[in-house]
PDB file of N, CA and C in Angstrom:
ATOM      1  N   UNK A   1     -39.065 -54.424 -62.114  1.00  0.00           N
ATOM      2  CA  UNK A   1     -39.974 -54.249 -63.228  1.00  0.00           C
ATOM      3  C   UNK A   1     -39.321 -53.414 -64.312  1.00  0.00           C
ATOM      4  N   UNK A   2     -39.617 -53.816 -65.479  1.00  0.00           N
ATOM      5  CA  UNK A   2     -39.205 -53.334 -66.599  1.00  0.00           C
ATOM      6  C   UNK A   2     -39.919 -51.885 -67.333  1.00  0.00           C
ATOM      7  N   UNK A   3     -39.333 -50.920 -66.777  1.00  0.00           N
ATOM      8  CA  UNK A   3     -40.359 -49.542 -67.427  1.00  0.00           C
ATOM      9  C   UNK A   3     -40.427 -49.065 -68.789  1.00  0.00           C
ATOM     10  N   UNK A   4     -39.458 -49.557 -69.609  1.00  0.00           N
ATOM     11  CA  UNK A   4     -39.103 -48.848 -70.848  1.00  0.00           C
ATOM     12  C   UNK A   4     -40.675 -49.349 -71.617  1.00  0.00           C
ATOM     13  N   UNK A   5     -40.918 -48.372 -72.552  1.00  0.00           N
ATOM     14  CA  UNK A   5     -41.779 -48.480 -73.305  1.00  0.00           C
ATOM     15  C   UNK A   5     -41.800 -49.302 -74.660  1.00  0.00           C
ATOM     16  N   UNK A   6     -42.748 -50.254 -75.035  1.00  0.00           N
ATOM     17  CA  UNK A   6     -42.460 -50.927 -76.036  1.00  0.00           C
ATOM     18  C   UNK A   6     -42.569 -50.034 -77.189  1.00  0.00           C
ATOM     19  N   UNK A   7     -41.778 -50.774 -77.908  1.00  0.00           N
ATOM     20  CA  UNK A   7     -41.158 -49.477 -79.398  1.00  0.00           C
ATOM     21  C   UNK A   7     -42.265 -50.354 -80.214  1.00  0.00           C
ATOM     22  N   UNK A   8     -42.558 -49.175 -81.788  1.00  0.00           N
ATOM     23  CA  UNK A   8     -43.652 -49.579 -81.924  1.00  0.00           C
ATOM     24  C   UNK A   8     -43.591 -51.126 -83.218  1.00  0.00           C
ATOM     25  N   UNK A   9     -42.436 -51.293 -83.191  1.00  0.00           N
ATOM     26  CA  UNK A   9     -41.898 -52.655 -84.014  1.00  0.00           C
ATOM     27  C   UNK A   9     -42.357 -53.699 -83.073  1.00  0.00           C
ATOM     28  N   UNK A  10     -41.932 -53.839 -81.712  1.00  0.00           N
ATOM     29  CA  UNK A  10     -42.870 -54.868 -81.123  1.00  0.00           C
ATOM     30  C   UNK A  10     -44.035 -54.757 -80.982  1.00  0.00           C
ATOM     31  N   UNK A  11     -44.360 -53.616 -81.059  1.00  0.00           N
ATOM     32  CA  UNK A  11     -45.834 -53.623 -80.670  1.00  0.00           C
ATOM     33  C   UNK A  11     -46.264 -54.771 -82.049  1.00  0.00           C
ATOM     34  N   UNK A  12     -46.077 -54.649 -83.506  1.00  0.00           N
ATOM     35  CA  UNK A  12     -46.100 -55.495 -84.225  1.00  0.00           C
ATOM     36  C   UNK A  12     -45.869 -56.705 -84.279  1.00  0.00           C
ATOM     37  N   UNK A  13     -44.822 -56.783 -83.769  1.00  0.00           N
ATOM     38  CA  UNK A  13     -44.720 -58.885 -83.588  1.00  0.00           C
ATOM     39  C   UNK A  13     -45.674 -58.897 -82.307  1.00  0.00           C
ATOM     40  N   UNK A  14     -45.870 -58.287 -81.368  1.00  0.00           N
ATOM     41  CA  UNK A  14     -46.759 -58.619 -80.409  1.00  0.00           C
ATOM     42  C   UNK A  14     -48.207 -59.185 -80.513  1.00  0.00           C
ATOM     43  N   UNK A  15     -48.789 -58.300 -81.527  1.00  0.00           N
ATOM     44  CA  UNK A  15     -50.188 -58.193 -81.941  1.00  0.00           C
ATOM     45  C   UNK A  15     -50.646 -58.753 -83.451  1.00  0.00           C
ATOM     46  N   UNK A  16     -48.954 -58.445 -84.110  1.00  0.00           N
ATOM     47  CA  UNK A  16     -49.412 -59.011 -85.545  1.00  0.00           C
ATOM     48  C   UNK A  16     -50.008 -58.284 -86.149  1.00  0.00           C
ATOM     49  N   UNK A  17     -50.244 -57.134 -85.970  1.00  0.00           N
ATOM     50  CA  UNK A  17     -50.829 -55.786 -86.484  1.00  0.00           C
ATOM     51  C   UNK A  17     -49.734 -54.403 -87.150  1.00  0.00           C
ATOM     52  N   UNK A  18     -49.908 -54.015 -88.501  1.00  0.00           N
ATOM     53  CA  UNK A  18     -49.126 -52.930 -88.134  1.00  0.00           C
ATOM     54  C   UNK A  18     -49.726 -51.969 -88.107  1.00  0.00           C
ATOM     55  N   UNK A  19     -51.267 -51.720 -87.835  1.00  0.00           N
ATOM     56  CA  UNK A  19     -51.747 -50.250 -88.175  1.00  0.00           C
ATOM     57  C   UNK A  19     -52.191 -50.218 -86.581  1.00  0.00           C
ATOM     58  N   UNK A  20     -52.179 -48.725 -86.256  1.00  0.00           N
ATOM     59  CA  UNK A  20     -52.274 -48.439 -84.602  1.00  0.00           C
ATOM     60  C   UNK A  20     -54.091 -48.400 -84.298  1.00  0.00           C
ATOM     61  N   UNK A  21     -54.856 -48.617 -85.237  1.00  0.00           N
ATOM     62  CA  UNK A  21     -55.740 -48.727 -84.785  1.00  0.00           C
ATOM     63  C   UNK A  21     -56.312 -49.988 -84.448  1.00  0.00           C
ATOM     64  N   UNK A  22     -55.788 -50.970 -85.886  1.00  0.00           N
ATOM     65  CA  UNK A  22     -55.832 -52.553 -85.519  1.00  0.00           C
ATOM     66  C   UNK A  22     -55.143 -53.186 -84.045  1.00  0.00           C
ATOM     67  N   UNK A  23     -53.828 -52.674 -83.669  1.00  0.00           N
ATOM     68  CA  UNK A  23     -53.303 -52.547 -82.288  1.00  0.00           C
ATOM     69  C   UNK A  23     -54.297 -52.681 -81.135  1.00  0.00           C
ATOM     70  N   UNK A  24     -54.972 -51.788 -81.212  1.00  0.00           N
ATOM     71  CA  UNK A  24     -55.772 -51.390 -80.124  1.00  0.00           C
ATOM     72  C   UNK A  24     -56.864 -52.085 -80.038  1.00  0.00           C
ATOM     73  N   UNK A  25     -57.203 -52.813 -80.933  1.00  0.00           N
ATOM     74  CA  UNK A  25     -58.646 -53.078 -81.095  1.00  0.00           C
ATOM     75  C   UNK A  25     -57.719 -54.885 -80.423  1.00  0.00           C
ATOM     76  N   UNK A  26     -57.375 -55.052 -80.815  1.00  0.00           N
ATOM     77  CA  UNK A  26     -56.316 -56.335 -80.380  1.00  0.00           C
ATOM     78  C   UNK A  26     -56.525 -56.310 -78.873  1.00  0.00           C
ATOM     79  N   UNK A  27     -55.758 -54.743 -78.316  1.00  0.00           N
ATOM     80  CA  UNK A  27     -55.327 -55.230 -76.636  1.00  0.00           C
ATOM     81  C   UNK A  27     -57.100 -55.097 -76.303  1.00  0.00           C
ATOM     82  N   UNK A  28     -57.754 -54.436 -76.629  1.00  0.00           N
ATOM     83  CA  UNK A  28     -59.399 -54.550 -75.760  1.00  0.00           C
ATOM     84  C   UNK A  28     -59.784 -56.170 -76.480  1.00  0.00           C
ATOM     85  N   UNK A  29     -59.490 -56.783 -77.452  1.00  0.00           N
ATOM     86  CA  UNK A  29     -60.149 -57.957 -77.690  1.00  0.00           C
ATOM     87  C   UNK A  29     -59.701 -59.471 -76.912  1.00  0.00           C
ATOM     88  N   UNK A  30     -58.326 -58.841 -75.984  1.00  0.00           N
ATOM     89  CA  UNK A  30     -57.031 -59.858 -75.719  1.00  0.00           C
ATOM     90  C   UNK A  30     -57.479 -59.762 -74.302  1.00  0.00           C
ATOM     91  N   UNK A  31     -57.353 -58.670 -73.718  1.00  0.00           N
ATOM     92  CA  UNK A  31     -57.279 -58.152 -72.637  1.00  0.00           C
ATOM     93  C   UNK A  31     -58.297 -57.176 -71.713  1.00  0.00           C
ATOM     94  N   UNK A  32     -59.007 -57.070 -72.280  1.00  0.00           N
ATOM     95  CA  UNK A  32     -60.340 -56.027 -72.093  1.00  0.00           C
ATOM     96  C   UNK A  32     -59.938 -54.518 -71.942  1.00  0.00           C
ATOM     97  N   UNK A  33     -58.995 -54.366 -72.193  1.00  0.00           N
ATOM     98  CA  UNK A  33     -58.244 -52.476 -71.742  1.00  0.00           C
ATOM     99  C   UNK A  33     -58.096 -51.559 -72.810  1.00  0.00           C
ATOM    100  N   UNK A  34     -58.668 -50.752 -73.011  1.00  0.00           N
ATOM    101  CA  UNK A  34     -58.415 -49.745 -73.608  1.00  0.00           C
ATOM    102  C   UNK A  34     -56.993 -48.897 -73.977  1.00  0.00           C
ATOM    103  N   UNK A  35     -56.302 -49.489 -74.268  1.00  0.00           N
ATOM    104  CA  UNK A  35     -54.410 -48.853 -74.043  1.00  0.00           C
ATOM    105  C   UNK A  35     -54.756 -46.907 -74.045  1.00  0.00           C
ATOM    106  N   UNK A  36     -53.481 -46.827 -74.125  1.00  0.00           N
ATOM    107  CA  UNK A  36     -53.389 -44.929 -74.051  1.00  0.00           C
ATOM    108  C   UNK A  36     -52.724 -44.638 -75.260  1.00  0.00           C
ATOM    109  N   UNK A  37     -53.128 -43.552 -75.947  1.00  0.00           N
ATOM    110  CA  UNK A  37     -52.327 -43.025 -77.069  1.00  0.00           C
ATOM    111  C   UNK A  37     -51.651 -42.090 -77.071  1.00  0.00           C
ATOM    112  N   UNK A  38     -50.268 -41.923 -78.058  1.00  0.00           N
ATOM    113  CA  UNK A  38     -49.901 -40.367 -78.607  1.00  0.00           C
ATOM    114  C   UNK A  38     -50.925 -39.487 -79.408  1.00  0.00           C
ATOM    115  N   UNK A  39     -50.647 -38.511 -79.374  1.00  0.00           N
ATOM    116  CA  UNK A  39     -51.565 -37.903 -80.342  1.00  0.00           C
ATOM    117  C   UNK A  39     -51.588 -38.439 -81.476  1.00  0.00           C
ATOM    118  N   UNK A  40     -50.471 -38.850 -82.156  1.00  0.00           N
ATOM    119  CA  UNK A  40     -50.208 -39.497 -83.598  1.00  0.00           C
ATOM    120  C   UNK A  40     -50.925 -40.826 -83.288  1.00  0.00           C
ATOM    121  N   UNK A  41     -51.505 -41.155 -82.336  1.00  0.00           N
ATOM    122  CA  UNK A  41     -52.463 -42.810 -82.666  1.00  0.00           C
ATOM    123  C   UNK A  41     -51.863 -43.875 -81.969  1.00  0.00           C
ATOM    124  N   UNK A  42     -50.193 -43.818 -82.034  1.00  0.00           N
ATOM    125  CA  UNK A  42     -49.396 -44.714 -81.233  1.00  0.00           C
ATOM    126  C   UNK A  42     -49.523 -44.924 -80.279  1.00  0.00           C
ATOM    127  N   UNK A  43     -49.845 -46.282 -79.683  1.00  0.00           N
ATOM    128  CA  UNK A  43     -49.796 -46.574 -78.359  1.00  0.00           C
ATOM    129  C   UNK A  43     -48.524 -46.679 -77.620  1.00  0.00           C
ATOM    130  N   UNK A  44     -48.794 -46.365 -75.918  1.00  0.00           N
ATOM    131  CA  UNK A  44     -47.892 -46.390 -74.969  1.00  0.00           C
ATOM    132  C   UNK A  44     -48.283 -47.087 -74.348  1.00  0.00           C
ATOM    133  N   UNK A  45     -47.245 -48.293 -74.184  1.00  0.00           N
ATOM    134  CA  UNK A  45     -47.254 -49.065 -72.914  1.00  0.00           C
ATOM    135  C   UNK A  45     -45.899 -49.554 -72.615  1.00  0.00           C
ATOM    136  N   UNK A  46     -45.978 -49.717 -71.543  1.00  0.00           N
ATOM    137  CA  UNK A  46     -44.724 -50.391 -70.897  1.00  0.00           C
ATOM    138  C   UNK A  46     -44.772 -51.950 -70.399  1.00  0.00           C
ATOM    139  N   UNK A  47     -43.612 -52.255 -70.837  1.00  0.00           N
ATOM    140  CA  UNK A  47     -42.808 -53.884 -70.914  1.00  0.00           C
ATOM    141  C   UNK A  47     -43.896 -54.409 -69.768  1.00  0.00           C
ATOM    142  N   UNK A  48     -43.958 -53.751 -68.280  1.00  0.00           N
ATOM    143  CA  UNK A  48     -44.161 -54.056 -67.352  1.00  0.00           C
ATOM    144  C   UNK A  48     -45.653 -54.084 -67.378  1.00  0.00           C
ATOM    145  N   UNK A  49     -46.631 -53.461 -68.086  1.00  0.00           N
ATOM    146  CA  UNK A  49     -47.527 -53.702 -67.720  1.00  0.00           C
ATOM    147  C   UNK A  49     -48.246 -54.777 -69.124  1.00  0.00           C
ATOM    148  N   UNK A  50     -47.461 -54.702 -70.266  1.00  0.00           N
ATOM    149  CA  UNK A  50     -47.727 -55.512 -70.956  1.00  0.00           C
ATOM    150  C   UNK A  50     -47.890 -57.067 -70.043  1.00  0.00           C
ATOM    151  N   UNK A  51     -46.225 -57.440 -69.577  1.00  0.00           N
ATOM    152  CA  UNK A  51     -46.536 -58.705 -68.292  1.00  0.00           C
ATOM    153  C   UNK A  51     -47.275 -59.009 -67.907  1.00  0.00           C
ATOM    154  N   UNK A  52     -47.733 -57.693 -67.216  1.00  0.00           N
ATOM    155  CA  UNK A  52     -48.691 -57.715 -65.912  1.00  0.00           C
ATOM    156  C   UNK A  52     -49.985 -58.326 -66.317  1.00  0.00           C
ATOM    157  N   UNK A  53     -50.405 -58.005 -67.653  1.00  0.00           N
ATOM    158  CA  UNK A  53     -51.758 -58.256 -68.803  1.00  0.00           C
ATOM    159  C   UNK A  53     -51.279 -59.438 -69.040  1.00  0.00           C
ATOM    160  N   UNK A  54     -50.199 -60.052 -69.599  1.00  0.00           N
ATOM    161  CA  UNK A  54     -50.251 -61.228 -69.826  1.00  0.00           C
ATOM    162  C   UNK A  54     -50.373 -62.300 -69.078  1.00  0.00           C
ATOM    163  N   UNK A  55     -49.621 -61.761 -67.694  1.00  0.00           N
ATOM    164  CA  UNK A  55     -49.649 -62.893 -66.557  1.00  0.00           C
ATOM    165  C   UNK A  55     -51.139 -63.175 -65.903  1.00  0.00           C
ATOM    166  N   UNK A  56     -52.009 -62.098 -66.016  1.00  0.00           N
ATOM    167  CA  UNK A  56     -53.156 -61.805 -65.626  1.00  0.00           C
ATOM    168  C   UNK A  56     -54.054 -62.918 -66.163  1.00  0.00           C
ATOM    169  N   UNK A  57     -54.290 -62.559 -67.646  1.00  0.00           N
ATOM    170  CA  UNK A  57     -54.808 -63.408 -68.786  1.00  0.00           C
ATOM    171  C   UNK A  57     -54.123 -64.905 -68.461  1.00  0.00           C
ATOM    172  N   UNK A  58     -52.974 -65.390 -67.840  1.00  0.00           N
ATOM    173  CA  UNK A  58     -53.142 -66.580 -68.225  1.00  0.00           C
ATOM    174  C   UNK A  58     -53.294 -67.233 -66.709  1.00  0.00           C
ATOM    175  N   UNK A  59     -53.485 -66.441 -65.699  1.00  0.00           N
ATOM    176  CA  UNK A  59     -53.862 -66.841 -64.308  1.00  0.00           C
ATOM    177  C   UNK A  59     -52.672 -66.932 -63.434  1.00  0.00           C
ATOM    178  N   UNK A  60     -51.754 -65.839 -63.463  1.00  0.00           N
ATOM    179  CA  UNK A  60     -50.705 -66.729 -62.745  1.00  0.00           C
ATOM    180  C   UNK A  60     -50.214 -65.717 -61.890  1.00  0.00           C
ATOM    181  N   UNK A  61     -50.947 -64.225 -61.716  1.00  0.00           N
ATOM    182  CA  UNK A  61     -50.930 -63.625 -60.813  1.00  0.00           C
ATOM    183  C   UNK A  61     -51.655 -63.571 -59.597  1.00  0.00           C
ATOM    184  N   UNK A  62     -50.520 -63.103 -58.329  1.00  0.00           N
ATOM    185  CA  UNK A  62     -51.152 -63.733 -56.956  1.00  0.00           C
ATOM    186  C   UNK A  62     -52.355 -62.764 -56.964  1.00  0.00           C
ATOM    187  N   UNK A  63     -53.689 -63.047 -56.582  1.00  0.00           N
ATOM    188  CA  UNK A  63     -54.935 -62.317 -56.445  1.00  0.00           C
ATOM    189  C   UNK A  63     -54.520 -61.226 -55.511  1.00  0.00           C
ATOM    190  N   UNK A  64     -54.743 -60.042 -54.999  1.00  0.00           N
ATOM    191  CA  UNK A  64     -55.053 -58.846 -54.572  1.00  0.00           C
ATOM    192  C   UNK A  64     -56.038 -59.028 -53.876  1.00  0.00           C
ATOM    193  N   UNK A  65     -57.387 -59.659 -53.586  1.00  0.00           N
ATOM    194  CA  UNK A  65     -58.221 -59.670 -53.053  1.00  0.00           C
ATOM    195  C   UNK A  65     -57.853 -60.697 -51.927  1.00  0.00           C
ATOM    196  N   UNK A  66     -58.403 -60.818 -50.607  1.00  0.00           N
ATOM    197  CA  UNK A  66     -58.913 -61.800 -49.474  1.00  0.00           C
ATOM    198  C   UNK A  66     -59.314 -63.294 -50.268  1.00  0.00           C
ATOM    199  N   UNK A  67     -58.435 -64.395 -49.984  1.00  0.00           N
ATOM    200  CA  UNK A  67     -58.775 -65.697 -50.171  1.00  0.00           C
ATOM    201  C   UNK A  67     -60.766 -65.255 -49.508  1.00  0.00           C
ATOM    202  N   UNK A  68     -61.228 -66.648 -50.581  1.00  0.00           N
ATOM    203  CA  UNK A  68     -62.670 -66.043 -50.247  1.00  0.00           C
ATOM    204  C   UNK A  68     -63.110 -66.962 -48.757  1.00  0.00           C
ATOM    205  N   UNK A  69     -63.522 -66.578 -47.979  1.00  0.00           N
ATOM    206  CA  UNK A  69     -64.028 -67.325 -46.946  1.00  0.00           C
ATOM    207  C   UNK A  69     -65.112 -68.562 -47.175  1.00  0.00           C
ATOM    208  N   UNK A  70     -64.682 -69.519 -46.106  1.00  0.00           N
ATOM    209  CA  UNK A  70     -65.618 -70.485 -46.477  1.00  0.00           C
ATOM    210  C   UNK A  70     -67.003 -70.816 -46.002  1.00  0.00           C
ATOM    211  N   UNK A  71     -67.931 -71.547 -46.527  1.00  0.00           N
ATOM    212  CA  UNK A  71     -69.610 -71.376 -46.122  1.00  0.00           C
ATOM    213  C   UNK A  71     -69.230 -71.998 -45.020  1.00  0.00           C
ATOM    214  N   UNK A  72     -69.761 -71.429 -43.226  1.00  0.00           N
ATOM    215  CA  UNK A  72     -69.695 -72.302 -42.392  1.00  0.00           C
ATOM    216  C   UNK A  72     -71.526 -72.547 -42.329  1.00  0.00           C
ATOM    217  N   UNK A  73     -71.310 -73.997 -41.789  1.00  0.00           N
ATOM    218  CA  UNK A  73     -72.926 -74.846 -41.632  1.00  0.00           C
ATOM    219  C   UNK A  73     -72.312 -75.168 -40.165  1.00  0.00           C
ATOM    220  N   UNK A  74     -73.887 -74.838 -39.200  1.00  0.00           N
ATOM    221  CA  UNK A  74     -74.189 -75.320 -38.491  1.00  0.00           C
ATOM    222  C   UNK A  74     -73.776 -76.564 -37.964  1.00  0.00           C
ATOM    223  N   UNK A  75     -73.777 -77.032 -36.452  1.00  0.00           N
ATOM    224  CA  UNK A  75     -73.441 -78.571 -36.179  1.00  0.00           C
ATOM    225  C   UNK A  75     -74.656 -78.948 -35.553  1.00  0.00           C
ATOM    226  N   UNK A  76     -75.219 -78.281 -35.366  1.00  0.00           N
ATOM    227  CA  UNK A  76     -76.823 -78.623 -34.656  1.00  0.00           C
ATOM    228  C   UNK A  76     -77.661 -79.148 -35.715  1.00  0.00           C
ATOM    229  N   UNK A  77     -78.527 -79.993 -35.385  1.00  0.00           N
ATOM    230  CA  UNK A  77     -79.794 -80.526 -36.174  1.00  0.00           C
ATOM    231  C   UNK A  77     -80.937 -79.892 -35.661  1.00  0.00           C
ATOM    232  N   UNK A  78     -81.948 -79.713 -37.058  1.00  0.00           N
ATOM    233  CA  UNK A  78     -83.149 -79.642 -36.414  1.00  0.00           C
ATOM    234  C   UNK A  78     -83.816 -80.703 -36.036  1.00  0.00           C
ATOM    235  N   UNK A  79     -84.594 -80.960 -35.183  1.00  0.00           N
ATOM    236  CA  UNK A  79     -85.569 -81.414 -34.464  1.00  0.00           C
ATOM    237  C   UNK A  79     -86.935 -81.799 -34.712  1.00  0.00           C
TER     238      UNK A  79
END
């Protein structure tokens, strides 16, 4: 995984935004997440979890949860 932090020039081609508040309002409208800031407004994120959001959003990460179990029915009839 890729840790370095995206610099804030991609964050621009990323989002198409250059103001850090338009940014943000982007990743909660894209992604539902609230990103983290510098004090100066700039967001921090990393390469890796940017992915992780994207792969998420387009379905292609393996689920975390238990495959869901299936409805079992009866073999008996009623009567």
């Amino acid at each position: 995984m890729d840790s370095r932090l995206i610099s804030d020039d991609d964050l621009v081609q990323i989002t198409g935004k250059k103001r850090c508040s338009t940014q943000a309002a982007w990743f909660k409208r894209e992604f539902g997440v609230d990103v983290v800031k510098r004090a100066n407004g700039h967001i921090i994120m990393t390469w890796a979890t940017f992915e992780a959001l994207s792969a998420k959003k387009a379905g292609v990460l393996p689920s975390s949860a238990p495959p869901a179990r299936p409805a079992l029915h009866s073999v008996r009839r009623a009567a």
